[in-house]
C-alpha atoms as a PDB file:
ATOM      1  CA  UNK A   1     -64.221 108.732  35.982  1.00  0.00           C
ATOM      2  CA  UNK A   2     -61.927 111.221  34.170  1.00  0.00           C
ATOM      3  CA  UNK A   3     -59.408 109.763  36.997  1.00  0.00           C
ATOM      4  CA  UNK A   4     -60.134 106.218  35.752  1.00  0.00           C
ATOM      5  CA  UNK A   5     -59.547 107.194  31.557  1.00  0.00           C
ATOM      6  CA  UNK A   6     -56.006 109.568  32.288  1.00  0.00           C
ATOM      7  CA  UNK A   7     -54.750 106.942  34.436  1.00  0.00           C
ATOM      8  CA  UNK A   8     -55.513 103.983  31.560  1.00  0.00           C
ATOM      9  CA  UNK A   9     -54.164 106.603  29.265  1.00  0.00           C
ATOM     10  CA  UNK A  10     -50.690 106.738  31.264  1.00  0.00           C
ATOM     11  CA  UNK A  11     -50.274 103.235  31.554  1.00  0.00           C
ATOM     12  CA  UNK A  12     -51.292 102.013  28.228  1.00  0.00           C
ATOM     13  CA  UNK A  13     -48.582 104.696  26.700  1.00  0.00           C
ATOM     14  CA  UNK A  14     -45.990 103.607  28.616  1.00  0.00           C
ATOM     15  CA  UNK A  15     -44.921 107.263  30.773  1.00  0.00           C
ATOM     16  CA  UNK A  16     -42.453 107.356  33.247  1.00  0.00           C
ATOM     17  CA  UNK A  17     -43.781 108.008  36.345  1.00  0.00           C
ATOM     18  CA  UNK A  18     -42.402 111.010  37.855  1.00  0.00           C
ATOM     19  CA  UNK A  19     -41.801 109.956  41.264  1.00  0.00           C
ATOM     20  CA  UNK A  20     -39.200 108.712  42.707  1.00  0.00           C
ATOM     21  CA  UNK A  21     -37.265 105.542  41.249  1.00  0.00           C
ATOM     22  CA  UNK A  22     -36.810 103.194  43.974  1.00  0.00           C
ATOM     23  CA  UNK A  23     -40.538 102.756  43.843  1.00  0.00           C
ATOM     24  CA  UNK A  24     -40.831 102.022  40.512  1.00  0.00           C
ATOM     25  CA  UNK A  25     -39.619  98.735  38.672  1.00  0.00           C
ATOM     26  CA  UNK A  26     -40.545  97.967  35.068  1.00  0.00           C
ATOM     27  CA  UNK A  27     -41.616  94.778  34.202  1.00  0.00           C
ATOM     28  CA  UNK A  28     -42.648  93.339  30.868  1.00  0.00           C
ATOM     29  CA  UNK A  29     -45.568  91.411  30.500  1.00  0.00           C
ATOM     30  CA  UNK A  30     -46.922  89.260  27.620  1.00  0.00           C
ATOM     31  CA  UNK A  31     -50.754  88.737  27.445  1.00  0.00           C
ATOM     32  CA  UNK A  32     -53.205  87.466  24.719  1.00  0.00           C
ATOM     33  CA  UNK A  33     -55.711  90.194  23.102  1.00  0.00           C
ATOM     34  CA  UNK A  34     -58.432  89.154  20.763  1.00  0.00           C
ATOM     35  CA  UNK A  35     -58.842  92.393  18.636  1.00  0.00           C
ATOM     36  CA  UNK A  36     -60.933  92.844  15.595  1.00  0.00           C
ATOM     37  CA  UNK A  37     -62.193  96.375  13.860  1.00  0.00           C
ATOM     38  CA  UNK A  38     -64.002  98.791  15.896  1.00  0.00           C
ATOM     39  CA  UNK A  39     -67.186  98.510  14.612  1.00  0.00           C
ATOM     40  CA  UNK A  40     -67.228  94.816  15.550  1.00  0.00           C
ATOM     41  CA  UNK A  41     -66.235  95.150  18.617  1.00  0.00           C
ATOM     42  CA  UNK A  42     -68.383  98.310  20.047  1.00  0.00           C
ATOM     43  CA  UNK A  43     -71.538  96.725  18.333  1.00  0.00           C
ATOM     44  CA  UNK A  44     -71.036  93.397  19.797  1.00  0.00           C
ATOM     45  CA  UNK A  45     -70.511  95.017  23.567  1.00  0.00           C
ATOM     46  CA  UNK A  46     -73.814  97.035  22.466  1.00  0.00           C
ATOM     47  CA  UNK A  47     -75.850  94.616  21.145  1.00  0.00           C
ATOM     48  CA  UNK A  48     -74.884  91.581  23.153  1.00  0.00           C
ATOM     49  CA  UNK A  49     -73.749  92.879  26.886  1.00  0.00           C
ATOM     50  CA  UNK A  50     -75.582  96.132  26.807  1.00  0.00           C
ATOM     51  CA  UNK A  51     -72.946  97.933  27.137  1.00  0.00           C
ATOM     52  CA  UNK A  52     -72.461 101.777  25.895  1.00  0.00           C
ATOM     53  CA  UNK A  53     -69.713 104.065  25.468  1.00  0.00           C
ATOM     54  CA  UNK A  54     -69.230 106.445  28.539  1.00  0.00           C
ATOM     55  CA  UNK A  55     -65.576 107.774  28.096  1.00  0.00           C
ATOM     56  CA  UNK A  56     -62.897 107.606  26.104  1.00  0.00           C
ATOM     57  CA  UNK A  57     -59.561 109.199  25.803  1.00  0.00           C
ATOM     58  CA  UNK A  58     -56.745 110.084  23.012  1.00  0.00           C
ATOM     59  CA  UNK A  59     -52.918 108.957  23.959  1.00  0.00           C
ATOM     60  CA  UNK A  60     -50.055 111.040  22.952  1.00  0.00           C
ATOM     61  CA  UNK A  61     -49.070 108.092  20.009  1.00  0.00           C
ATOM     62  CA  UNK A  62     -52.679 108.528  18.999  1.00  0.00           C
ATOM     63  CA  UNK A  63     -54.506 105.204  20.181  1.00  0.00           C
ATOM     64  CA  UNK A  64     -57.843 105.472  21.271  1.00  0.00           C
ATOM     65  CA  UNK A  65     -58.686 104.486  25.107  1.00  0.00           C
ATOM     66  CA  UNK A  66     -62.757 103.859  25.278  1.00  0.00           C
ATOM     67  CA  UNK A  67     -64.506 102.780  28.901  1.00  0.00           C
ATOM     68  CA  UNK A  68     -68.243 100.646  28.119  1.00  0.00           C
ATOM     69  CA  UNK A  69     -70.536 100.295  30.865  1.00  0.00           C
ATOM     70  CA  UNK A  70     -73.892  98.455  31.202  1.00  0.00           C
ATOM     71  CA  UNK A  71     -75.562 100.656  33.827  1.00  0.00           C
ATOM     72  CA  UNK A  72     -78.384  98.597  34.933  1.00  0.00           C
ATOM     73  CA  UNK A  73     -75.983  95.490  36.042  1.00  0.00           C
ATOM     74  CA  UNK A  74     -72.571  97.449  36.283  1.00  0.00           C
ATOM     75  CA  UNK A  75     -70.574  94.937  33.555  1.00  0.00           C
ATOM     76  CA  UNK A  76     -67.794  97.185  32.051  1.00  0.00           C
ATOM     77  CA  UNK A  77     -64.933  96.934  29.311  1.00  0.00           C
ATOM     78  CA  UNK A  78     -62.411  98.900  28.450  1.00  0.00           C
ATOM     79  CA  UNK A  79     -61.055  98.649  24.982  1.00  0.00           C
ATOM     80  CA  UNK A  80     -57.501 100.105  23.009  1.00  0.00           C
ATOM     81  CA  UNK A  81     -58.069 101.006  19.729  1.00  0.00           C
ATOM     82  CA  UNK A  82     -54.723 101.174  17.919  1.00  0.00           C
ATOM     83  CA  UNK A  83     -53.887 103.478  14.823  1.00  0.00           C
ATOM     84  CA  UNK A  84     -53.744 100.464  12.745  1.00  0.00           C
ATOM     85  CA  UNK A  85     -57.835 100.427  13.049  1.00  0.00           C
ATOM     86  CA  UNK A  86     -57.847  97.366  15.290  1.00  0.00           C
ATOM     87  CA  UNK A  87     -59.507  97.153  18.313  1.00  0.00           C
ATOM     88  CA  UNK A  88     -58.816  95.249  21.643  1.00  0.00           C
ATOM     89  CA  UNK A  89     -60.225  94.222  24.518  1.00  0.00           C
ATOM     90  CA  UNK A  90     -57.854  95.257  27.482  1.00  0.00           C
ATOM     91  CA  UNK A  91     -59.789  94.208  30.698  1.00  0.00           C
ATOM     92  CA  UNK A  92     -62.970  94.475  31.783  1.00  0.00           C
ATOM     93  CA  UNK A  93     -65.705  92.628  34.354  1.00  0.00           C
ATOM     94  CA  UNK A  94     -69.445  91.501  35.290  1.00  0.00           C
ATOM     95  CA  UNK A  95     -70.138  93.665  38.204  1.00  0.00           C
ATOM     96  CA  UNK A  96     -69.289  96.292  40.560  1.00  0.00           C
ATOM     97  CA  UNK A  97     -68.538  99.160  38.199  1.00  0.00           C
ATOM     98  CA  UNK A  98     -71.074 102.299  39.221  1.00  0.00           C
ATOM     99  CA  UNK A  99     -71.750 104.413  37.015  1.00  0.00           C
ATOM    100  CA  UNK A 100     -73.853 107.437  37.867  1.00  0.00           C
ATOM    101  CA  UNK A 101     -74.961 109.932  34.898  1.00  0.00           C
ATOM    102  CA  UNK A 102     -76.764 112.698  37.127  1.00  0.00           C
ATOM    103  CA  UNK A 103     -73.906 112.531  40.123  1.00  0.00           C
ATOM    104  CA  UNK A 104     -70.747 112.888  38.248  1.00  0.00           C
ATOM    105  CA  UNK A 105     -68.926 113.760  41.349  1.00  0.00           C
ATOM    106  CA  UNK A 106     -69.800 109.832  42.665  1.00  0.00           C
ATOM    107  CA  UNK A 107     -68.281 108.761  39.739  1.00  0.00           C
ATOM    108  CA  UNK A 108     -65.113 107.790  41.531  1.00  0.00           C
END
């Protein structure tokens, strides 16, 4: 889990990787993110999915990194919350996400 969150928190600020550079090519990519404030956004995935917060993370330039799980049928989001107060959807999907509260070392 913490895994999961510092490695979203890595790519979402943009780090180098420090290993070595022949394995690593940067690309750009352009995608579509329907953002609103964070209120919105958490209440909907509350309300309307089930879904509650279950980690989040700070990057370095201060955006917020927050991982939503509905435990019962495993739908998750995670969402990027940018200084500017608004809040995004980055990826998330309906199933296959396990999340268990009393095992944290099965959270993997």
């Amino acid at each position: 889990m913490k895994y999961l969150i510092a490695s979203l928190v890595l790519l979402i600020s943009s780090c180098t990787p420090s290993f070595a550079q022949d394995r690593v090519q940067k690309i750009t990519m352009t995608k579509t993110y329907f953002c609103s404030s964070h209120e919105f956004v958490t209440n909907d995935l509350e309300e309307n999915f089930g879904e509650s917060r279950k980690g989040w993370a700070i990057t370095v330039t201060n955006e917020l990194i927050e991982l939503f799980i509905n435990e019962e049928t495993g739908r998750w989001t995670i969402l990027f919350s940018h200084p500017n107060k608004l809040t995004c959807g980055l990826v998330g999907g309906d199933e296959g996400f396990v999340f268990d509260i009393n095992n944290p070392s099965d959270n993997k």
